[in-house]
N, C-alpha and C. Protein backbone atom coordinates (compact mmCIF):
# COMPACT_ATOMS: atom_id res chain seq x y z
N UNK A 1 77.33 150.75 124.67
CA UNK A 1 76.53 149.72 124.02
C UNK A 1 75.75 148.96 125.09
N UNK A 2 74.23 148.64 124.67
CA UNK A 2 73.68 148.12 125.67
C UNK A 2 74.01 146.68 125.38
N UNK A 3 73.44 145.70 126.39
CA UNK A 3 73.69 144.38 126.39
C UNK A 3 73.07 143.77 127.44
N UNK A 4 72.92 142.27 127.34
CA UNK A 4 72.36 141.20 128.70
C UNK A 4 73.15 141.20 129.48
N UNK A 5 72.10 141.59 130.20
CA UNK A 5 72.79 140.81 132.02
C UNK A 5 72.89 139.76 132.03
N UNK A 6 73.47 139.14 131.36
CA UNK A 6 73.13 137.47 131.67
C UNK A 6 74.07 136.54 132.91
N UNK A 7 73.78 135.35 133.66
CA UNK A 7 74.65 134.72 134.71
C UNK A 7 75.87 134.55 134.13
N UNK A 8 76.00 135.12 132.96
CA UNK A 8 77.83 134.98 132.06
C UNK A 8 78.44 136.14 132.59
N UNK A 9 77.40 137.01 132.28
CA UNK A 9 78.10 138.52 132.81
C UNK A 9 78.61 138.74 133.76
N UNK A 10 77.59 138.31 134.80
CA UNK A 10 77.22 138.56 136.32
C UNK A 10 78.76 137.92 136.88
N UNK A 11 79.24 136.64 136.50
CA UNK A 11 80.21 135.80 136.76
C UNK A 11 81.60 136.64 136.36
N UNK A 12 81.43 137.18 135.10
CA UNK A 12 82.70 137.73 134.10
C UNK A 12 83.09 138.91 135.07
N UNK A 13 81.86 139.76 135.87
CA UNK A 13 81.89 141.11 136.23
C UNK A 13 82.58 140.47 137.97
N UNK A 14 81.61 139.46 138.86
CA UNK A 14 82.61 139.04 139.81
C UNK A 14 83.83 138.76 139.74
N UNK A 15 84.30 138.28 139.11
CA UNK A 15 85.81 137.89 138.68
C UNK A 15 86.64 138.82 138.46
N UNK A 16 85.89 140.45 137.69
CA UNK A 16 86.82 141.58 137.95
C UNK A 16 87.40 140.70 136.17
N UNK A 17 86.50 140.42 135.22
CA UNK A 17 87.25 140.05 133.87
C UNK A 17 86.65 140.74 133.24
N UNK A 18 87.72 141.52 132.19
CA UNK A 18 87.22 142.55 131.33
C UNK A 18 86.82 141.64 130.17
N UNK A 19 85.94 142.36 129.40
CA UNK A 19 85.22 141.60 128.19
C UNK A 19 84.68 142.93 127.10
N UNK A 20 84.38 142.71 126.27
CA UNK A 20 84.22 143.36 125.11
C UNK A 20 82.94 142.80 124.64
N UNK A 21 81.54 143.67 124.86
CA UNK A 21 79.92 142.45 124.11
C UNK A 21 80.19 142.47 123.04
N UNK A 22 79.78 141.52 121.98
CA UNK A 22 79.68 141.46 120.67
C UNK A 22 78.22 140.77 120.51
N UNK A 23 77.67 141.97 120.27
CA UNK A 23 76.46 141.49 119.27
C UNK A 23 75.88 141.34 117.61
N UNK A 24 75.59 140.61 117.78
CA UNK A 24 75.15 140.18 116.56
C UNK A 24 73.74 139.37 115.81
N UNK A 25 73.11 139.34 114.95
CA UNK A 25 71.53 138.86 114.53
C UNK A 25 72.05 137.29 114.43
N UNK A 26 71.81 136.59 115.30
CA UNK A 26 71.55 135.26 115.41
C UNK A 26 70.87 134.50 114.46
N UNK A 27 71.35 133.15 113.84
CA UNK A 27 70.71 132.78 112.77
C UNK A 27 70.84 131.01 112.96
N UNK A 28 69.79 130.86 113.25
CA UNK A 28 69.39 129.44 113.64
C UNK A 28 70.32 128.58 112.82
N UNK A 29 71.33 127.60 113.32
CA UNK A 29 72.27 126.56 113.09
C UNK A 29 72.60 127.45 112.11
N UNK A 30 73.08 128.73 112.14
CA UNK A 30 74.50 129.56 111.57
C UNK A 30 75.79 128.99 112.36
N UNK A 31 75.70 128.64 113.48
CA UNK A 31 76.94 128.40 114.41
C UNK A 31 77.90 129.19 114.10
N UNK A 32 79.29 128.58 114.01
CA UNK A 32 80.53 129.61 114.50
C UNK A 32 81.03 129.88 113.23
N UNK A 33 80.44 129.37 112.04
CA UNK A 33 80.80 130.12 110.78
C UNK A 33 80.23 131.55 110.57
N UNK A 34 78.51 131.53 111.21
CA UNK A 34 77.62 132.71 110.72
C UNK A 34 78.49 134.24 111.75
N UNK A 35 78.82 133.51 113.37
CA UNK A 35 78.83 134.49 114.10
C UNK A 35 80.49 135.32 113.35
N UNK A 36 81.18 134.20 113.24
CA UNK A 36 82.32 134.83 112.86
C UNK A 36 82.37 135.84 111.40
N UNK A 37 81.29 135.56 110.60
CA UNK A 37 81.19 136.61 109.35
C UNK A 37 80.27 137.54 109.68
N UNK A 38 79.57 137.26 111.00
CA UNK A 38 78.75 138.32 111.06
C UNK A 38 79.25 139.36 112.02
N UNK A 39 80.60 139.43 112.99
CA UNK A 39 81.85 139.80 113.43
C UNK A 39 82.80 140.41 113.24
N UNK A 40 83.21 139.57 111.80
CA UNK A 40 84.54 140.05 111.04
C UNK A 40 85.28 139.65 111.69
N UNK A 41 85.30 138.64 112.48
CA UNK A 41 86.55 137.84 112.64
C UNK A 41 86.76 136.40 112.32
N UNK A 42 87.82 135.91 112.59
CA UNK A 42 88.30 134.68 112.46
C UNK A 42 87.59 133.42 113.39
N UNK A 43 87.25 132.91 112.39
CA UNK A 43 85.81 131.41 113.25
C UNK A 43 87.12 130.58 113.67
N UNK A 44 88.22 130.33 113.87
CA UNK A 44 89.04 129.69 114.76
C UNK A 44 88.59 130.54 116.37
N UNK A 45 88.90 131.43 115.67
CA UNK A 45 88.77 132.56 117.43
C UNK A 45 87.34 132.40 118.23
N UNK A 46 86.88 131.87 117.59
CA UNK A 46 85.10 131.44 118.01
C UNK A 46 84.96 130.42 118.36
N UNK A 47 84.47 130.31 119.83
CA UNK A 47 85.00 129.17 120.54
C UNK A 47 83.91 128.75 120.85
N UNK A 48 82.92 127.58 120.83
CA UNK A 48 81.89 126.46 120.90
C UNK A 48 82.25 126.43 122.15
N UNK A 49 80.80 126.21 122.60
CA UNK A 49 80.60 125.95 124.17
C UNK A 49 79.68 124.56 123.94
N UNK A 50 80.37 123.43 124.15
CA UNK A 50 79.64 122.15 124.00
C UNK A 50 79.39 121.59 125.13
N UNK A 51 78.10 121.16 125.50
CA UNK A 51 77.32 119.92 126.44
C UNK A 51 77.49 118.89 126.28
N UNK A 52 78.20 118.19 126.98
CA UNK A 52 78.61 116.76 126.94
C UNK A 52 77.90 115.86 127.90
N UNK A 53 77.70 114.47 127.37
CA UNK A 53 77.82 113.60 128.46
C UNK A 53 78.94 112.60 128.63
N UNK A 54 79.23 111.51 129.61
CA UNK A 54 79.64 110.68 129.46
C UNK A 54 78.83 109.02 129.55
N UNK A 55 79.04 108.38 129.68
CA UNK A 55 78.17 107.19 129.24
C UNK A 55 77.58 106.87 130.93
N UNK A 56 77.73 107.14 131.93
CA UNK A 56 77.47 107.07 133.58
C UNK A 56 76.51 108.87 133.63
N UNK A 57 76.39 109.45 132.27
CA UNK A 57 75.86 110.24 132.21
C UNK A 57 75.77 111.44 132.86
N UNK A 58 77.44 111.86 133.50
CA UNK A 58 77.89 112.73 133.99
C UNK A 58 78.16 114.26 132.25
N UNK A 59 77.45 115.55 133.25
CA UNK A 59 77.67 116.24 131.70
C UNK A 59 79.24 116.56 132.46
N UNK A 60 79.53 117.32 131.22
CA UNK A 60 81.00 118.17 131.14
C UNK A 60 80.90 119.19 129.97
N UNK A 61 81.55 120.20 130.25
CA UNK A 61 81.70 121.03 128.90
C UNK A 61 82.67 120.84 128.34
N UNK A 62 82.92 121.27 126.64
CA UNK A 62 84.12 121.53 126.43
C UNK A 62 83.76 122.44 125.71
N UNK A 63 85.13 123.43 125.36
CA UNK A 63 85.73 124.60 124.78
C UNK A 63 86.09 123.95 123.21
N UNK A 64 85.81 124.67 121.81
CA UNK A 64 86.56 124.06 121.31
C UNK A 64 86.54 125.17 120.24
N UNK A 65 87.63 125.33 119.26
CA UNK A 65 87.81 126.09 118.12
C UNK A 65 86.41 126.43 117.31
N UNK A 66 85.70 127.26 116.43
CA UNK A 66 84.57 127.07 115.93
C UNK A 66 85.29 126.01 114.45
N UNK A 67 86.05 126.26 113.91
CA UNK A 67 86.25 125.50 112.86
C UNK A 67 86.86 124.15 113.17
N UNK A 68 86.58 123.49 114.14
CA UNK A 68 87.38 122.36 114.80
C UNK A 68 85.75 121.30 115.55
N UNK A 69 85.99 120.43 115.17
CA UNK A 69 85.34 119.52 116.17
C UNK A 69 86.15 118.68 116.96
N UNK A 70 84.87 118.09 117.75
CA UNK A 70 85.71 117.25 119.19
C UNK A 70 86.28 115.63 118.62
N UNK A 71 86.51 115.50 118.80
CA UNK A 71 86.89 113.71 118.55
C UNK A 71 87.03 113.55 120.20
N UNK A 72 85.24 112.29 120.16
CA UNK A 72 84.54 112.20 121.19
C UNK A 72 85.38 111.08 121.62
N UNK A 73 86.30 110.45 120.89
CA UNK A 73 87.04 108.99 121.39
C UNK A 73 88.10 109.13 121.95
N UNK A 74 89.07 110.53 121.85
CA UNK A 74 89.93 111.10 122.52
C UNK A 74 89.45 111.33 123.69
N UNK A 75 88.53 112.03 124.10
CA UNK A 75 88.13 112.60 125.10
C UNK A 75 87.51 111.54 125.59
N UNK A 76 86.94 110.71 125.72
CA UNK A 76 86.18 109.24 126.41
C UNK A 76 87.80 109.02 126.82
N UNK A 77 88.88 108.66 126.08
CA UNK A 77 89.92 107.58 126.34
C UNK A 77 91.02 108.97 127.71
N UNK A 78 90.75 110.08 127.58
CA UNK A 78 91.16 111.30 128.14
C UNK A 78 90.54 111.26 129.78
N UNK A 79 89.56 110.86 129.89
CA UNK A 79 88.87 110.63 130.89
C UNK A 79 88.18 109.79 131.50
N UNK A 80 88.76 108.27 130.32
CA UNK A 80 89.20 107.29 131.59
C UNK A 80 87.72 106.55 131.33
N UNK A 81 86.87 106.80 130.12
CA UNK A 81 85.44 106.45 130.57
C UNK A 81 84.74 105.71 129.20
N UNK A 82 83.87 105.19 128.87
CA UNK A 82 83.77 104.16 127.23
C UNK A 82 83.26 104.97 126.57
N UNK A 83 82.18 106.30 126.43
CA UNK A 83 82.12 106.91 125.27
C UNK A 83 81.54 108.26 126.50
N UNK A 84 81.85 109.43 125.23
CA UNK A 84 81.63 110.97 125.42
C UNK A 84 80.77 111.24 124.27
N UNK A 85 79.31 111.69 124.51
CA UNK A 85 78.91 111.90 123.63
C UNK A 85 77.76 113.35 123.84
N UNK A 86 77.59 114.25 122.62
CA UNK A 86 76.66 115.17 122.93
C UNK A 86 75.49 115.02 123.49
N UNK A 87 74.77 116.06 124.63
CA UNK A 87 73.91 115.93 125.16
C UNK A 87 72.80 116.70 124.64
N UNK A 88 71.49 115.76 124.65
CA UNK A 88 70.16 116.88 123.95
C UNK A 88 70.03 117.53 124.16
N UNK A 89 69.38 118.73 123.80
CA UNK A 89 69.60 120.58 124.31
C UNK A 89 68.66 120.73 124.92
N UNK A 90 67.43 119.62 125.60
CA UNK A 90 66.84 120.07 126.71
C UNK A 90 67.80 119.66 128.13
N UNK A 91 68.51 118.86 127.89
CA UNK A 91 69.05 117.70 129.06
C UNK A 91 70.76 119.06 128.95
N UNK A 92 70.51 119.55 127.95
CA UNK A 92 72.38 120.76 127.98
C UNK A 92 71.42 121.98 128.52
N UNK A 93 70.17 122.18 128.32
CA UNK A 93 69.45 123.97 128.63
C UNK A 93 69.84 123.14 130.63
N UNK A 94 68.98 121.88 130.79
CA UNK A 94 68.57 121.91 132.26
C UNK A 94 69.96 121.82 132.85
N UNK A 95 71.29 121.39 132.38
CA UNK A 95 72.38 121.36 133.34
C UNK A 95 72.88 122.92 133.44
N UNK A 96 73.01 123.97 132.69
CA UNK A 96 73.00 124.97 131.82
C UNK A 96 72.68 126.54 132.63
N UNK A 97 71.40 125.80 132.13
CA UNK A 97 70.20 127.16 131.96
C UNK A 97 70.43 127.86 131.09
N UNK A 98 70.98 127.70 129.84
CA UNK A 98 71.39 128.13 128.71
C UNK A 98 70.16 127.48 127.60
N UNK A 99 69.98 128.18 126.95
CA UNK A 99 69.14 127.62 125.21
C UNK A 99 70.57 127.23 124.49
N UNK A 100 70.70 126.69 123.96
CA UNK A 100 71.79 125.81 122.93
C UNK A 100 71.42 126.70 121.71
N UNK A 101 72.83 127.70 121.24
CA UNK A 101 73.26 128.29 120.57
C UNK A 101 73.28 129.68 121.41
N UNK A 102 73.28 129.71 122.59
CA UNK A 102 73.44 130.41 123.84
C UNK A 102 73.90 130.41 124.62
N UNK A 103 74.59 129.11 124.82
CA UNK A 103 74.97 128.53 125.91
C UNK A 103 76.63 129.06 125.99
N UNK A 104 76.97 129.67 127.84
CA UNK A 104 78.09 130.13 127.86
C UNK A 104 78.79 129.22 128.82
N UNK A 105 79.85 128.73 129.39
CA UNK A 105 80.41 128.37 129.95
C UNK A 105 80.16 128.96 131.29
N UNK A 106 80.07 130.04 131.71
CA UNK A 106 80.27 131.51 132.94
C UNK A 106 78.82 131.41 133.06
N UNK A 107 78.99 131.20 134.42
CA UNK A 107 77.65 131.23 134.91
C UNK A 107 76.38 130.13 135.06
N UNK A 108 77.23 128.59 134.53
CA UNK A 108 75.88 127.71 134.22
C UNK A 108 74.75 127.44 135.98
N UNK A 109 74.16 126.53 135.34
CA UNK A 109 73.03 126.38 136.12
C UNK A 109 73.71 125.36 137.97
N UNK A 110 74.21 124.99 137.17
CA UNK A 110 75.06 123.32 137.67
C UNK A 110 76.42 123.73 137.55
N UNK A 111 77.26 122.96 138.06
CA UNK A 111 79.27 123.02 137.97
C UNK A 111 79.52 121.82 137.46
N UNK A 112 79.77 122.05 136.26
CA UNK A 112 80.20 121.30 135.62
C UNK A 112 81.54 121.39 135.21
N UNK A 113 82.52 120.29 134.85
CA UNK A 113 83.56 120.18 134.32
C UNK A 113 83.79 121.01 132.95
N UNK A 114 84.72 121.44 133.14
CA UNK A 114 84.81 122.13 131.54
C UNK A 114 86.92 121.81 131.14
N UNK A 115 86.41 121.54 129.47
CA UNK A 115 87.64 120.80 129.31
C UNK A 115 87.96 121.52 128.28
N UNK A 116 89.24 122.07 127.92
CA UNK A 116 89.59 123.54 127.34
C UNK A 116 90.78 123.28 126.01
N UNK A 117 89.93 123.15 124.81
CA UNK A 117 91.44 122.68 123.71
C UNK A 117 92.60 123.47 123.76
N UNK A 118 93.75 122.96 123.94
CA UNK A 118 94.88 123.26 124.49
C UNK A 118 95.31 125.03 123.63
N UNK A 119 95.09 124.61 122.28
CA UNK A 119 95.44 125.31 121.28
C UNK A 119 94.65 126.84 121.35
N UNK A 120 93.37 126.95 122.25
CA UNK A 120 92.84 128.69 122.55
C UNK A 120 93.30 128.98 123.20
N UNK A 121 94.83 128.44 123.94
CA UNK A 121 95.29 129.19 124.80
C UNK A 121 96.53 130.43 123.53
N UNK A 122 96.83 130.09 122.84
CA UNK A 122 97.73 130.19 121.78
C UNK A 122 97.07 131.82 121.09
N UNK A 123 95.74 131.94 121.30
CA UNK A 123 95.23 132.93 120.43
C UNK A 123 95.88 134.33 121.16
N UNK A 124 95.24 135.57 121.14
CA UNK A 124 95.36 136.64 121.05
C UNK A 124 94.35 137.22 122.34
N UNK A 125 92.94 136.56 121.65
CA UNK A 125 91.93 136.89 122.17
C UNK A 125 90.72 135.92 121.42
N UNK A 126 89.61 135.61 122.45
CA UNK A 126 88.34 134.66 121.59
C UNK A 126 87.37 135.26 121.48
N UNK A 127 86.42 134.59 121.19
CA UNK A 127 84.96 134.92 121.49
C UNK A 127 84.07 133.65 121.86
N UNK A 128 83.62 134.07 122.74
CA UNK A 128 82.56 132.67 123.60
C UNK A 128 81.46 133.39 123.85
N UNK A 129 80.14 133.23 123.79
CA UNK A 129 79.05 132.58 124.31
C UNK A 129 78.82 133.45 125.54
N UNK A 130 78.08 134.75 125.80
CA UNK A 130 77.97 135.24 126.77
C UNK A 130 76.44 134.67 127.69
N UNK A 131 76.22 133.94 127.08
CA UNK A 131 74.81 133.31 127.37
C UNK A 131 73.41 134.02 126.97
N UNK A 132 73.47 134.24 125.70
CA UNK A 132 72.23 134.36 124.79
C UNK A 132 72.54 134.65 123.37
N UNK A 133 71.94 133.63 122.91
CA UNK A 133 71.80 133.90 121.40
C UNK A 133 72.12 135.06 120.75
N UNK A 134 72.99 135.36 119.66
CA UNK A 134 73.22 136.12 119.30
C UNK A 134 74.21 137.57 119.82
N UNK A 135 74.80 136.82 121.00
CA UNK A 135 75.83 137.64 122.36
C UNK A 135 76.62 136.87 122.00
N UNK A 136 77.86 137.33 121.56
CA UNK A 136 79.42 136.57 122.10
C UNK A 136 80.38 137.81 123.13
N UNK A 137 81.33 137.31 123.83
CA UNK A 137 81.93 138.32 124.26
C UNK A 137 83.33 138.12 124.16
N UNK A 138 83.86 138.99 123.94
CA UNK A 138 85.57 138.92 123.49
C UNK A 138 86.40 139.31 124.42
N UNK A 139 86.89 138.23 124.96
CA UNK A 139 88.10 138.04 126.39
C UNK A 139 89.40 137.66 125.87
N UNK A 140 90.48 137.82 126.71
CA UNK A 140 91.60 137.12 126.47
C UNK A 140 91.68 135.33 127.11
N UNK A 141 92.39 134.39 126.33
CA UNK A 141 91.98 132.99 126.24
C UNK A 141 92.33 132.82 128.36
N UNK A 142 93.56 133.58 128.47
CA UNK A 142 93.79 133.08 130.00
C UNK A 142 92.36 133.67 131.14
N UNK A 143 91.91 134.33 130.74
CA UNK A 143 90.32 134.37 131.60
C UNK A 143 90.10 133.50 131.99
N UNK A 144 89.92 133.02 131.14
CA UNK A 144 89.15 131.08 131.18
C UNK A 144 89.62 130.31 132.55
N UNK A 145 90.98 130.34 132.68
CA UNK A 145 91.37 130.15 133.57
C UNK A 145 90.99 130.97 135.40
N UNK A 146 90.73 131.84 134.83
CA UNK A 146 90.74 132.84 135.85
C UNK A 146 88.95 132.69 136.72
N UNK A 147 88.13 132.43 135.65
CA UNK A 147 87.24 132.30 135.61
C UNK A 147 86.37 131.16 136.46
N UNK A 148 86.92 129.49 135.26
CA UNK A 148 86.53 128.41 135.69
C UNK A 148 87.96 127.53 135.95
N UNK A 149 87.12 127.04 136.93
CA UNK A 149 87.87 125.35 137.13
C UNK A 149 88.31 125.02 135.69
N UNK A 150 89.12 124.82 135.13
CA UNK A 150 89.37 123.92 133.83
C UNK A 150 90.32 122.94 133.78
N UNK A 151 90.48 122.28 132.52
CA UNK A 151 91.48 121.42 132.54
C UNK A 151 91.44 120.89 130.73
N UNK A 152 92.87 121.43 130.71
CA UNK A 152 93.79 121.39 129.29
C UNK A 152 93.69 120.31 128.38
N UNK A 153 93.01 119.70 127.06
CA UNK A 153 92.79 119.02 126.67
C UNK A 153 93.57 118.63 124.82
N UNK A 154 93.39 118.02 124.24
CA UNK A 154 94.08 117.79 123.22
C UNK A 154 93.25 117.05 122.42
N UNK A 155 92.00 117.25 121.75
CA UNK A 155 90.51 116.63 121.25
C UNK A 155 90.79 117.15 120.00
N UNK A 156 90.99 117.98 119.43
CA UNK A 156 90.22 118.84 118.33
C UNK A 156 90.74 117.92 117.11
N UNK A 157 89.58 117.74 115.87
CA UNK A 157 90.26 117.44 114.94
C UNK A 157 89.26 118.71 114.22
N UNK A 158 89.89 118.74 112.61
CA UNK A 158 89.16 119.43 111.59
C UNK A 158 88.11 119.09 111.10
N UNK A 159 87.44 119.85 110.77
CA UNK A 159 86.12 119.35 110.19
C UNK A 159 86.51 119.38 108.72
């Protein structure tokens, strides 16, 4: 199967981390409901790659379930700082170099913090964001580790 080279890859392939491409027809603010039916798998296992800021306007990423959002007040009070809030997707492409609904963790533009809901460690296997639209790639959750700097978090509520 062909696929992007993308700085996700390039990173996944230094690391010596096996991955599985999953492609799929991308569908503007489908997010992690569309990719996961367009997959056949489980949108828990579909893991959001979010651009953060903090209020001193430091970004950070976080990891998070696709059927789960962040609770931005956990994570502000987690890191010590008065609010965590999403960053605009020109100000998430330039820390990045990712388009937003593309955006992978592996490989960004910048080193950024990335903060990892405790609970994808628990899965089997995910799917994240190989860095382009309509690319996810399917790793096992301890990669992540293997991969990036991270650090274990406890944010997620339900949507």
């Amino acid at each position: 199967m062909s696929y992007p080279v993308t700085p996700a890859v390039r990173l996944l392939r230094e690391n010596k981390i096996s991955f599985e491409p999953r492609l799929y027809d991308y569908e503007e603010r489908g997010g992690t409901r569309h990719s996961a039916v367009a997959l056949g798998v489980d949108e828990h296992a579909v893991i959001k790659t979010l651009v953060m800021e903090t209020d001193a306007r430091c970004p950070l990423i976080v990891l998070m379930h696709g059927d789960y959002e962040v609770s931005t007040k956990n994570l502000a009070r987690h890191l010590g700082v008065k609010t965590v809030l999403p960053c605009e997707p020109a100000i998430a492409q330039k820390h990045t170099g990712y388009l937003v609904g593309g955006t992978s963790p592996f490989g960004t533009r910048a080193k950024l913090p990335v903060y990892v809901e405790r609970t994808i460690f628990d899965l089997p296997k995910i799917y994240i964001n190989g860095g382009k639209r309509g690319f996810l790639v399917e790793i096992a959750p301890q990669s992540l580790r293997e991969a990036l700097p991270i650090e274990e978090v406890e944010v997620a509520i339900a949507e």
